[in-house]
C-alpha atoms as a PDB file:
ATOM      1  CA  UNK A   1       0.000   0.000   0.000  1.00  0.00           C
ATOM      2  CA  UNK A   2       3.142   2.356   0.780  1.00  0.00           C
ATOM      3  CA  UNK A   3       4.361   1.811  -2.465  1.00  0.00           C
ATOM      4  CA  UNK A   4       0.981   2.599  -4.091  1.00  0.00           C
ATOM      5  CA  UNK A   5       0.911   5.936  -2.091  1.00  0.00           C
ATOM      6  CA  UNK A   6       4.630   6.627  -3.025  1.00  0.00           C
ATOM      7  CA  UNK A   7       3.838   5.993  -7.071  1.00  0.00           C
ATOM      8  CA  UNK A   8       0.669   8.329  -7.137  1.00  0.00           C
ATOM      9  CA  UNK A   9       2.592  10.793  -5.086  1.00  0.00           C
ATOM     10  CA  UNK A  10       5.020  10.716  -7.886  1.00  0.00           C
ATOM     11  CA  UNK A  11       2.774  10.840 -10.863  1.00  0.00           C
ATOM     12  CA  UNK A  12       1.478  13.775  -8.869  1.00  0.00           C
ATOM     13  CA  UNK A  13       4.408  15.387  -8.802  1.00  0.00           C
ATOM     14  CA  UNK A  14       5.456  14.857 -11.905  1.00  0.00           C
ATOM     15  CA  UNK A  15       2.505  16.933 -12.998  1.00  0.00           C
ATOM     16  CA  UNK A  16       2.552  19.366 -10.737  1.00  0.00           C
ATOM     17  CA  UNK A  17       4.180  23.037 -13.074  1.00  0.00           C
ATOM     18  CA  UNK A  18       7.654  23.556 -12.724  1.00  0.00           C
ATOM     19  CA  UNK A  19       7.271  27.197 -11.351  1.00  0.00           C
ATOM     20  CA  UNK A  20       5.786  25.023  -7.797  1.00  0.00           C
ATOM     21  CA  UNK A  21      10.007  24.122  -7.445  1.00  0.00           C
ATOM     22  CA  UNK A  22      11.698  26.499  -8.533  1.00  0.00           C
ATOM     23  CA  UNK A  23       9.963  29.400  -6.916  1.00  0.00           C
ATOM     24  CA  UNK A  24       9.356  31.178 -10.357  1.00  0.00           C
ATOM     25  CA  UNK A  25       6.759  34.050 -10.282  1.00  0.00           C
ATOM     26  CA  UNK A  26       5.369  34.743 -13.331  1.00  0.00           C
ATOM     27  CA  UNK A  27       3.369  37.606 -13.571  1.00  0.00           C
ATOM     28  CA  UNK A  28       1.233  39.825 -16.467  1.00  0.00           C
ATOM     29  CA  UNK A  29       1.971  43.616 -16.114  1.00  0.00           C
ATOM     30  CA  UNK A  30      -0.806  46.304 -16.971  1.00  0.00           C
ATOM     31  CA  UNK A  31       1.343  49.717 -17.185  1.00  0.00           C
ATOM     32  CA  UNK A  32       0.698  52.784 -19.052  1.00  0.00           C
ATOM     33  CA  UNK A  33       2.457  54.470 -21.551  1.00  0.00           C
ATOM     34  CA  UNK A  34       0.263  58.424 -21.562  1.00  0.00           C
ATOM     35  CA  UNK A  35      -2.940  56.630 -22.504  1.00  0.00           C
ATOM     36  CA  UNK A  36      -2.698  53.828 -24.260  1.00  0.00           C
ATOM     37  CA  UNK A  37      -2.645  50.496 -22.074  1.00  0.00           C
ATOM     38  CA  UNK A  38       0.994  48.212 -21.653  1.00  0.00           C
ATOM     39  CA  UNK A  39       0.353  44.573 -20.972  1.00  0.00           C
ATOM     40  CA  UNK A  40       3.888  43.278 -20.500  1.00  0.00           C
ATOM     41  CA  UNK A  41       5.641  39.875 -18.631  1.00  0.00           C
ATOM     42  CA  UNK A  42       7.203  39.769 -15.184  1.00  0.00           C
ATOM     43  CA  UNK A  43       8.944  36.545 -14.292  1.00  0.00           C
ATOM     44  CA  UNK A  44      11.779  36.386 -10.991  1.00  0.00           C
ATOM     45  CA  UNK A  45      12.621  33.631  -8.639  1.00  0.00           C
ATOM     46  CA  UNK A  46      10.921  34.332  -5.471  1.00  0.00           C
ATOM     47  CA  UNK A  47      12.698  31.905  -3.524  1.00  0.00           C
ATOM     48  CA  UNK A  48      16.190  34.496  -3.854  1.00  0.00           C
ATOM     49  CA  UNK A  49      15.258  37.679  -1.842  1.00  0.00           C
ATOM     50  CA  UNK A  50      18.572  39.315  -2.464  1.00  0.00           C
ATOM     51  CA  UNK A  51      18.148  42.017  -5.320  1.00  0.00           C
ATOM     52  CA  UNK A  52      19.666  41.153  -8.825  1.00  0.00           C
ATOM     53  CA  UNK A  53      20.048  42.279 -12.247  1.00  0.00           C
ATOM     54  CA  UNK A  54      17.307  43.429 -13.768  1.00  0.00           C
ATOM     55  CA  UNK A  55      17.089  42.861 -17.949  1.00  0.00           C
ATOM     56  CA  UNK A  56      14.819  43.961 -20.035  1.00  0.00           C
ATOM     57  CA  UNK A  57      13.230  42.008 -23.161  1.00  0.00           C
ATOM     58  CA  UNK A  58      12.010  43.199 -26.262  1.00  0.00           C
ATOM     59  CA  UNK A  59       9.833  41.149 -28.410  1.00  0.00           C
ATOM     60  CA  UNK A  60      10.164  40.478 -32.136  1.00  0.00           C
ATOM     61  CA  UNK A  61       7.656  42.326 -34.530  1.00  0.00           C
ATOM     62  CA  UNK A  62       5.034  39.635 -34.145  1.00  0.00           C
ATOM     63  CA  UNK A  63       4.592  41.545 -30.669  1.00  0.00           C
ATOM     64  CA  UNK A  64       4.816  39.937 -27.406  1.00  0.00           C
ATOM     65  CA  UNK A  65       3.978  36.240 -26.931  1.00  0.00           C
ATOM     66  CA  UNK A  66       5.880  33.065 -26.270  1.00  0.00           C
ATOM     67  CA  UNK A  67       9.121  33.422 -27.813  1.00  0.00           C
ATOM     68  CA  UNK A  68       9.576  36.800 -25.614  1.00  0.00           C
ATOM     69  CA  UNK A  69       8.388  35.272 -22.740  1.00  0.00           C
ATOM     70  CA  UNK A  70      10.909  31.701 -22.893  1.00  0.00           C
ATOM     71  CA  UNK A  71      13.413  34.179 -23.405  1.00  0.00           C
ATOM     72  CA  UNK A  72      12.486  35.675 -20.441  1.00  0.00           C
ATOM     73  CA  UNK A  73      12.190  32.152 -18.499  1.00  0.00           C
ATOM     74  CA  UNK A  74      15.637  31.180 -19.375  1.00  0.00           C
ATOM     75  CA  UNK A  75      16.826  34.720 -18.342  1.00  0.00           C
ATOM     76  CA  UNK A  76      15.308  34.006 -14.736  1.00  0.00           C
ATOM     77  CA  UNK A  77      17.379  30.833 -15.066  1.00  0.00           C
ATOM     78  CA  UNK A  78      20.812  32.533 -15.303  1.00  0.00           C
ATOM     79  CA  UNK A  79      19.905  34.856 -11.797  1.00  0.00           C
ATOM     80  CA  UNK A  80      18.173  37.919 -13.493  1.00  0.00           C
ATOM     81  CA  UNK A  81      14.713  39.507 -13.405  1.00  0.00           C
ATOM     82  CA  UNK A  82      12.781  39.911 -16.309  1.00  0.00           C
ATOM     83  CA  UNK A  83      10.796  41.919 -18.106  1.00  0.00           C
ATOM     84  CA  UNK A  84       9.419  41.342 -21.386  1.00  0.00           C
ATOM     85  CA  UNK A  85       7.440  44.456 -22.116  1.00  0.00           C
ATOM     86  CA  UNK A  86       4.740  45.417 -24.677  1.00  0.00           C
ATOM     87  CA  UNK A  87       5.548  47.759 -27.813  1.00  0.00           C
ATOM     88  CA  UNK A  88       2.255  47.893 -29.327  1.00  0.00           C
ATOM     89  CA  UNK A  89      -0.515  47.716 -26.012  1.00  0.00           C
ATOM     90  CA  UNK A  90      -2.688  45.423 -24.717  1.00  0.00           C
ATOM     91  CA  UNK A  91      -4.549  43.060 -27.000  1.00  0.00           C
ATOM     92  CA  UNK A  92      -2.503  44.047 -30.307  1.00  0.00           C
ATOM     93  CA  UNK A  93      -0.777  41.208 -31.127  1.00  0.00           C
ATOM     94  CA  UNK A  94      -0.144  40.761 -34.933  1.00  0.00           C
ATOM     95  CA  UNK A  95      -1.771  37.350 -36.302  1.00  0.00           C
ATOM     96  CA  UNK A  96       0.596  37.112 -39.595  1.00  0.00           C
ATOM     97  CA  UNK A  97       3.093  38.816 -41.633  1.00  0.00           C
ATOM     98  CA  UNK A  98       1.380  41.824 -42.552  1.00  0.00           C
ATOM     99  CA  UNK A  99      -0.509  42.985 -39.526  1.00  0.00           C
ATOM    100  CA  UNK A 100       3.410  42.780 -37.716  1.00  0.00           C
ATOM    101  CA  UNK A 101       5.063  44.828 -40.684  1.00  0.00           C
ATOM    102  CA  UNK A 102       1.928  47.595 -39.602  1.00  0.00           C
ATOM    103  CA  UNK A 103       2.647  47.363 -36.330  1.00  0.00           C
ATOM    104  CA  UNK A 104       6.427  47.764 -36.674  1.00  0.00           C
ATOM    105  CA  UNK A 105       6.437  50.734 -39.250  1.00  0.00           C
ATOM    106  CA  UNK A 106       4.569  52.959 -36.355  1.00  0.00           C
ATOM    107  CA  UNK A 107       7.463  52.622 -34.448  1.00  0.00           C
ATOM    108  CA  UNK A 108      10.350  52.377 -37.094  1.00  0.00           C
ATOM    109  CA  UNK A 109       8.895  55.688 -38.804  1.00  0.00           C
ATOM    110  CA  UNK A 110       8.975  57.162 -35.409  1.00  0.00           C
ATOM    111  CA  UNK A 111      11.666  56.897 -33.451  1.00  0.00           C
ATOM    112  CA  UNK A 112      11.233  59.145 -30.311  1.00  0.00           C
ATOM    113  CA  UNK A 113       7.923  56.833 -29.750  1.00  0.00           C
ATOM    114  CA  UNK A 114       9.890  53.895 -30.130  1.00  0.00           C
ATOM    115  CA  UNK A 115      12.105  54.938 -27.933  1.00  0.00           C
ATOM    116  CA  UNK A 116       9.760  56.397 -24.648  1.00  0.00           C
ATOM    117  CA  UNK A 117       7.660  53.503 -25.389  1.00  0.00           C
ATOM    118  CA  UNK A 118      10.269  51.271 -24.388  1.00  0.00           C
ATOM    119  CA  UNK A 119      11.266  53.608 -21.455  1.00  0.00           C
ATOM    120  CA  UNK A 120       7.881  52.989 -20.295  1.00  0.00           C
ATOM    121  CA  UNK A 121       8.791  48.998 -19.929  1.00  0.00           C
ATOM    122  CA  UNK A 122      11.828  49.954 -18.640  1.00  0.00           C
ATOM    123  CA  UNK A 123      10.449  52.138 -15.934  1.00  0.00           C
ATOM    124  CA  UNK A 124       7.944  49.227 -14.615  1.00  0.00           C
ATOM    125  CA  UNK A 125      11.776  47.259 -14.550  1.00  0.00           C
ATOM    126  CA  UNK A 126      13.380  49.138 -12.363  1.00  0.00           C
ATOM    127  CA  UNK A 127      10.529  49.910  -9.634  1.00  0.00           C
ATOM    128  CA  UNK A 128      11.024  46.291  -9.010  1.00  0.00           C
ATOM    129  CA  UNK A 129      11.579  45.258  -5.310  1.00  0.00           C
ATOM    130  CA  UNK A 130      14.319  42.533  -6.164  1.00  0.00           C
ATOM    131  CA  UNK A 131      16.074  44.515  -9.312  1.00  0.00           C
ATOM    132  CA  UNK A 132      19.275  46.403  -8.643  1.00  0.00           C
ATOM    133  CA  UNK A 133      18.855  49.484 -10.327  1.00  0.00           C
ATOM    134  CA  UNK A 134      22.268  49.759 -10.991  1.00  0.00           C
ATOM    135  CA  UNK A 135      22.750  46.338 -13.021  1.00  0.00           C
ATOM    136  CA  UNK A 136      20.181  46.521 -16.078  1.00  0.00           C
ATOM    137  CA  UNK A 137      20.618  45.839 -19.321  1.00  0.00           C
ATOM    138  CA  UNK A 138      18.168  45.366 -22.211  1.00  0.00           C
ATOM    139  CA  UNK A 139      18.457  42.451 -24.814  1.00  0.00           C
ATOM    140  CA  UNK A 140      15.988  42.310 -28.019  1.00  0.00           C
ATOM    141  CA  UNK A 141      15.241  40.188 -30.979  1.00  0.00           C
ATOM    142  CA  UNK A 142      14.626  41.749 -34.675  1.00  0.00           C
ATOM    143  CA  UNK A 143      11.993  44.612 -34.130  1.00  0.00           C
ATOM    144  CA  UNK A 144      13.091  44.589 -30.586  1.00  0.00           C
ATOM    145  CA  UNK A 145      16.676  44.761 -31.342  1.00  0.00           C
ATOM    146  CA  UNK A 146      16.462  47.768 -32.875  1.00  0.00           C
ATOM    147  CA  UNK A 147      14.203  49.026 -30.230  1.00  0.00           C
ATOM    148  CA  UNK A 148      16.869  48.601 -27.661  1.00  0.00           C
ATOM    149  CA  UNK A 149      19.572  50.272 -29.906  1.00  0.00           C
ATOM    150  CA  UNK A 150      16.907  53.060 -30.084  1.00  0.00           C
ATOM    151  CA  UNK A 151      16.483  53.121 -26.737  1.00  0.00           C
ATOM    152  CA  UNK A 152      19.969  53.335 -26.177  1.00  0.00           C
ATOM    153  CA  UNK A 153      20.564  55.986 -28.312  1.00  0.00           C
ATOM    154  CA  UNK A 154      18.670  57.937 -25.688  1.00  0.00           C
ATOM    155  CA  UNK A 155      20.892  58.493 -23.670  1.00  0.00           C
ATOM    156  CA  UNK A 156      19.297  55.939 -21.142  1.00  0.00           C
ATOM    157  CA  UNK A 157      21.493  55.337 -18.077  1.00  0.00           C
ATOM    158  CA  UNK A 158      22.010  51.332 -18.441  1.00  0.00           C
ATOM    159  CA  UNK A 159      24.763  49.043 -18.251  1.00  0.00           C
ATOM    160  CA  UNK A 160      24.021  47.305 -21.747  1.00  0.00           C
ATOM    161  CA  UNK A 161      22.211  46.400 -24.670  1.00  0.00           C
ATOM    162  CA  UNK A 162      22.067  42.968 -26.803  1.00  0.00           C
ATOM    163  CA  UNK A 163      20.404  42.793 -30.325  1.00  0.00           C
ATOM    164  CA  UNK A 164      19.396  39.816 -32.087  1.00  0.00           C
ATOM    165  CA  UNK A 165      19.169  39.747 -35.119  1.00  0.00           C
ATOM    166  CA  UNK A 166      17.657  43.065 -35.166  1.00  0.00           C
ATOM    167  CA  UNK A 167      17.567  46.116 -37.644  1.00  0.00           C
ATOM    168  CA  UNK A 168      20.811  48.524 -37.402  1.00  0.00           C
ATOM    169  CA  UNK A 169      19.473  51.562 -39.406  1.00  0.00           C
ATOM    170  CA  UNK A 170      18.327  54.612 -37.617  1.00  0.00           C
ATOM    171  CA  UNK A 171      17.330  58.297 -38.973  1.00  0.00           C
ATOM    172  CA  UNK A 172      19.034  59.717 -36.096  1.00  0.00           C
ATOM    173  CA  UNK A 173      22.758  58.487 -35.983  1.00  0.00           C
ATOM    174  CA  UNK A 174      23.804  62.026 -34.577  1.00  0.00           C
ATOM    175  CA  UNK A 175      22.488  60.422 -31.200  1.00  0.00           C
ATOM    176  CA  UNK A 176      25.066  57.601 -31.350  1.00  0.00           C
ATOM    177  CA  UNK A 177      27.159  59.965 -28.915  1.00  0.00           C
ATOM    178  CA  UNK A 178      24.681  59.986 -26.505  1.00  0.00           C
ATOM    179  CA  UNK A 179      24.832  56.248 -26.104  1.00  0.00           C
ATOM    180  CA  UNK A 180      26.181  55.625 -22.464  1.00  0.00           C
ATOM    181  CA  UNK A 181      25.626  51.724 -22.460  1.00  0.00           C
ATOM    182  CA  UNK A 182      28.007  49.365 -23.778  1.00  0.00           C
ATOM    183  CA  UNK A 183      26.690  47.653 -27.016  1.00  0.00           C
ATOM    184  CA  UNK A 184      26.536  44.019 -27.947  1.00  0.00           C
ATOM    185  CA  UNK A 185      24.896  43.431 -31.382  1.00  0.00           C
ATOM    186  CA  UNK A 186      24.459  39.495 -32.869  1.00  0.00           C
ATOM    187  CA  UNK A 187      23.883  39.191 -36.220  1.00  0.00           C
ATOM    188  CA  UNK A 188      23.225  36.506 -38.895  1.00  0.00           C
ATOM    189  CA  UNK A 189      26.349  37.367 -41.523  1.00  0.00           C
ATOM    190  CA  UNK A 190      23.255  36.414 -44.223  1.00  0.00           C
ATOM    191  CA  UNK A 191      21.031  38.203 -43.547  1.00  0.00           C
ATOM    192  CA  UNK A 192      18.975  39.349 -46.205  1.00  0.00           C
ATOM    193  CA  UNK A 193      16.590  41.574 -44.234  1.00  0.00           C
ATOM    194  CA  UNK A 194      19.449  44.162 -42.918  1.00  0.00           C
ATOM    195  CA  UNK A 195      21.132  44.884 -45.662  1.00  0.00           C
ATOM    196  CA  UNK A 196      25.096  45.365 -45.889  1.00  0.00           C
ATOM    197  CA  UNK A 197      24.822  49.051 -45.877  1.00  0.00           C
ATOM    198  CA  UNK A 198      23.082  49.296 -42.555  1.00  0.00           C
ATOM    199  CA  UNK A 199      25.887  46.682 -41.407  1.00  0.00           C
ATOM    200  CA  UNK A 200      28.386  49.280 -43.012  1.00  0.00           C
ATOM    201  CA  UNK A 201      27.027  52.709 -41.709  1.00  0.00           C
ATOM    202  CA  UNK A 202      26.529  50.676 -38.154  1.00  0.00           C
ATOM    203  CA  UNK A 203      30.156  49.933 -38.222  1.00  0.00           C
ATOM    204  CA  UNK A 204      31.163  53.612 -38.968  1.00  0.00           C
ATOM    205  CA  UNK A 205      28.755  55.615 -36.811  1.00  0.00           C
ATOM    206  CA  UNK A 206      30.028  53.247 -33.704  1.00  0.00           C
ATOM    207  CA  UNK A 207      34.226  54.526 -34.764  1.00  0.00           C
ATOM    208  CA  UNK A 208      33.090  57.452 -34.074  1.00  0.00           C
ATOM    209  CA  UNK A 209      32.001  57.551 -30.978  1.00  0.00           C
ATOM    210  CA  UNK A 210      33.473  56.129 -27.323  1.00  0.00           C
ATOM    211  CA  UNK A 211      30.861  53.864 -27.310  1.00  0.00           C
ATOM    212  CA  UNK A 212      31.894  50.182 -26.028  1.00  0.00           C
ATOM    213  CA  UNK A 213      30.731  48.456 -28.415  1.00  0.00           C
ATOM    214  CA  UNK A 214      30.806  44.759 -30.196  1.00  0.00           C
ATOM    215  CA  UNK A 215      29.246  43.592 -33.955  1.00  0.00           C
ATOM    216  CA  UNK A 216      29.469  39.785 -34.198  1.00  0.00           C
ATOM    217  CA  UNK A 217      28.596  38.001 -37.286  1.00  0.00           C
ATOM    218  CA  UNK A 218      27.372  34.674 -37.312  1.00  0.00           C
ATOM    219  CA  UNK A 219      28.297  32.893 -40.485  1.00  0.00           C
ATOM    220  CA  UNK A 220      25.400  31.317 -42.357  1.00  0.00           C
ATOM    221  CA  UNK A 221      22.861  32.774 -40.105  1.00  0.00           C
ATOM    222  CA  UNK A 222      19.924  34.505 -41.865  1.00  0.00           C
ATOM    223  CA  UNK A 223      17.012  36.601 -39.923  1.00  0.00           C
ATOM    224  CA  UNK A 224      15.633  35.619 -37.097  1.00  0.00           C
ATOM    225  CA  UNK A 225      18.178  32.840 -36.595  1.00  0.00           C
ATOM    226  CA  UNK A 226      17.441  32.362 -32.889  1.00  0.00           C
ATOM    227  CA  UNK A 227      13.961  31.383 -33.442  1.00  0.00           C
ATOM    228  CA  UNK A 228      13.159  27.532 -34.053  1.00  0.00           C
ATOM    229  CA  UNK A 229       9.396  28.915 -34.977  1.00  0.00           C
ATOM    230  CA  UNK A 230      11.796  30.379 -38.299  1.00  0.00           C
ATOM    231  CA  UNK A 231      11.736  26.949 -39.780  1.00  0.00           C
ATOM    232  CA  UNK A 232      14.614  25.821 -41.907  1.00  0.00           C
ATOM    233  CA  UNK A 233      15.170  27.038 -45.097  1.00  0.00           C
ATOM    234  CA  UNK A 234      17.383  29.907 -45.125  1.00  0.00           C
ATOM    235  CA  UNK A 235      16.261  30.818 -48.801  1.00  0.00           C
ATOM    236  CA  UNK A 236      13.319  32.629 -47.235  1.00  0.00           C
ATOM    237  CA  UNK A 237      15.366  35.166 -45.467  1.00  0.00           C
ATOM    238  CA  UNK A 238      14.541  33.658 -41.968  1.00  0.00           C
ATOM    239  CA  UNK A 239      15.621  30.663 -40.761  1.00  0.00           C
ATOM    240  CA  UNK A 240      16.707  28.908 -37.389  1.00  0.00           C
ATOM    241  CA  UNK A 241      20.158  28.321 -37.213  1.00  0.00           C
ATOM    242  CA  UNK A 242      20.776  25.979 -34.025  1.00  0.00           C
ATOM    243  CA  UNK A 243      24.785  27.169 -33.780  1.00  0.00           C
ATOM    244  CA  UNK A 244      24.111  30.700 -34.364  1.00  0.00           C
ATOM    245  CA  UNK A 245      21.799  30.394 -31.596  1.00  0.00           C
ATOM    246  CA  UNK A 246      23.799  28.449 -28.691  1.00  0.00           C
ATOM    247  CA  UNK A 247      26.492  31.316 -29.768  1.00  0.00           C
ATOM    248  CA  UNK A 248      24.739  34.004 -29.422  1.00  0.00           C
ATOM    249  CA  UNK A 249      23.294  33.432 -26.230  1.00  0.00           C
ATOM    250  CA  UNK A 250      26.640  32.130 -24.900  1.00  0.00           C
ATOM    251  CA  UNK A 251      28.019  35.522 -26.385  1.00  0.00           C
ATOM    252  CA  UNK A 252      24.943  37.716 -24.212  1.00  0.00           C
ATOM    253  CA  UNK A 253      26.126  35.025 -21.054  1.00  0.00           C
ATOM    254  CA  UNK A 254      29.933  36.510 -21.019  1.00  0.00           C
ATOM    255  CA  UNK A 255      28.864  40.211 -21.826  1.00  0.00           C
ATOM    256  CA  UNK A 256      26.402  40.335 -18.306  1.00  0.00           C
ATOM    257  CA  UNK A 257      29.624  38.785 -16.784  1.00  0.00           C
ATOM    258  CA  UNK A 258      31.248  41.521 -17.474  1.00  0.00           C
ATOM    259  CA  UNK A 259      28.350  44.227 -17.113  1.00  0.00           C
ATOM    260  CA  UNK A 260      27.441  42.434 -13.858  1.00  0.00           C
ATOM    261  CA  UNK A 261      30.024  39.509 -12.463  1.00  0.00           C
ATOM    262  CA  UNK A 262      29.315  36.173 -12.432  1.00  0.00           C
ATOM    263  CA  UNK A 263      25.982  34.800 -13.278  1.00  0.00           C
ATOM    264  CA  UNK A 264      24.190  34.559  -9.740  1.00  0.00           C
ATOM    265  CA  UNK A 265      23.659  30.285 -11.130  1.00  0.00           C
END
């Protein structure tokens, strides 16, 4: 009978939703940005009452959903709080191709929204119990890549910023020299949908400034390489590219060691 108790105990168990171990809060976010409505992701470990670093994420142009949000989850995993914020507000989330690209071009064709609309996420971030206000950094995939570039190029006071595959263009490269965070962009050396000459002016707006900065290319790597939900043909111009991937994220790993010290796991 012991051993019937002890086997339904462990089917019961095995059942039970990982955040019941490891202390994982997971939380949706209703903030404001003037009047339009934020609905972003909150995720810590609740179990750690020390304060940590604090990063922000940025979703992709399909707005925020699961990939953000795993993203977030595996951030948790390496010490950090997270916040996956919303670009677009509460309930607009892009069903295909098209309604993302209409979504995106509000932002893209206006960069000072792009950029407090971020600052919005960011401020929910840092009025965080457990965050240390002095260790954030932002990372951001595609859309969101650029976003945190953008957001950079505020003149925000953060440790860092990591893009993803994510567009290096931006109307305003006079406000390079107000970037105060050091800069880690990943890219896919393929890719079709940032073209060379954004590489190129990237490359020469960042010589001259005193900006900390890194480019790394990823050879093979198209768009959106860090996304399995990409599939895997790269002929399309977005693709999933499994090394470029483990890379990259092993590449954002050593840049919060230096931002912040060793990863609190």
């Amino acid at each position: 009978m012991k051993m019937v108790f002890l086997v339904l105990a462990l089917v019961v168990l095995g059942m039970m939703p990982f955040e019941a171990f490891a202390g994982l809060h997971k939380e949706v976010v209703e903030y404001k940005h003037g009047d339009v409505v934020l609905e972003g992701y909150l995720v810590y470990e609740d179990s750690i009452k020390e304060s940590r670093p604090g990063i922000l994420v940025v979703h992709d142009w399909m707005g925020l959903g699961p990939y953000a949000q795993r993203r977030a989850d595996q951030l948790v995993e390496l010490g950090y709080v997270a916040f996956a914020i919303d670009m677009y507000g509460k309930g607009i989330r892009p069903k295909n191709s098209d309604e993302a690209a209409a979504q995106a071009a509000i932002y893209r064709q206006d960069r000072p929204l792009m950029r407090s609309r971020a600052q919005a996420g960011l401020d929910v971030l840092m009025k965080q119990p457990l965050v240390d206000t002095k260790k954030i950094a932002a990372i951001g995939y595609c859309f969101g890549g650029g976003t945190v570039l953008e957001l950079a190029r505020s003149g925000v006071d953060i440790a860092g910023v990591v893009s993803f595959h994510g567009n290096l263009d931006t109307p305003h490269p006079e406000d390079d020299k107000n970037i105060k965070a050091k800069v880690l962009v990943l890219h896919g050396a393929d890719d079709p949908f940032v073209p060379q000459k954004d590489v190129d002016a990237f490359w020469e707006a960042m010589k001259q400034t005193d900006v900390d900065w890194q480019l790394v290319l990823y050879a093979g790597a198209v768009h959106s390489f860090t996304n399995i939900d990409s599939g895997n043909d790269p002929s399309t111009g977005s693709a999933y590219n499994e090394i470029a991937d483990k890379r990259s994220w092993q590449a954002m790993r050593t840049f919060f060691g230096e931002l912040f010290g060793p990863s609190q796991k």
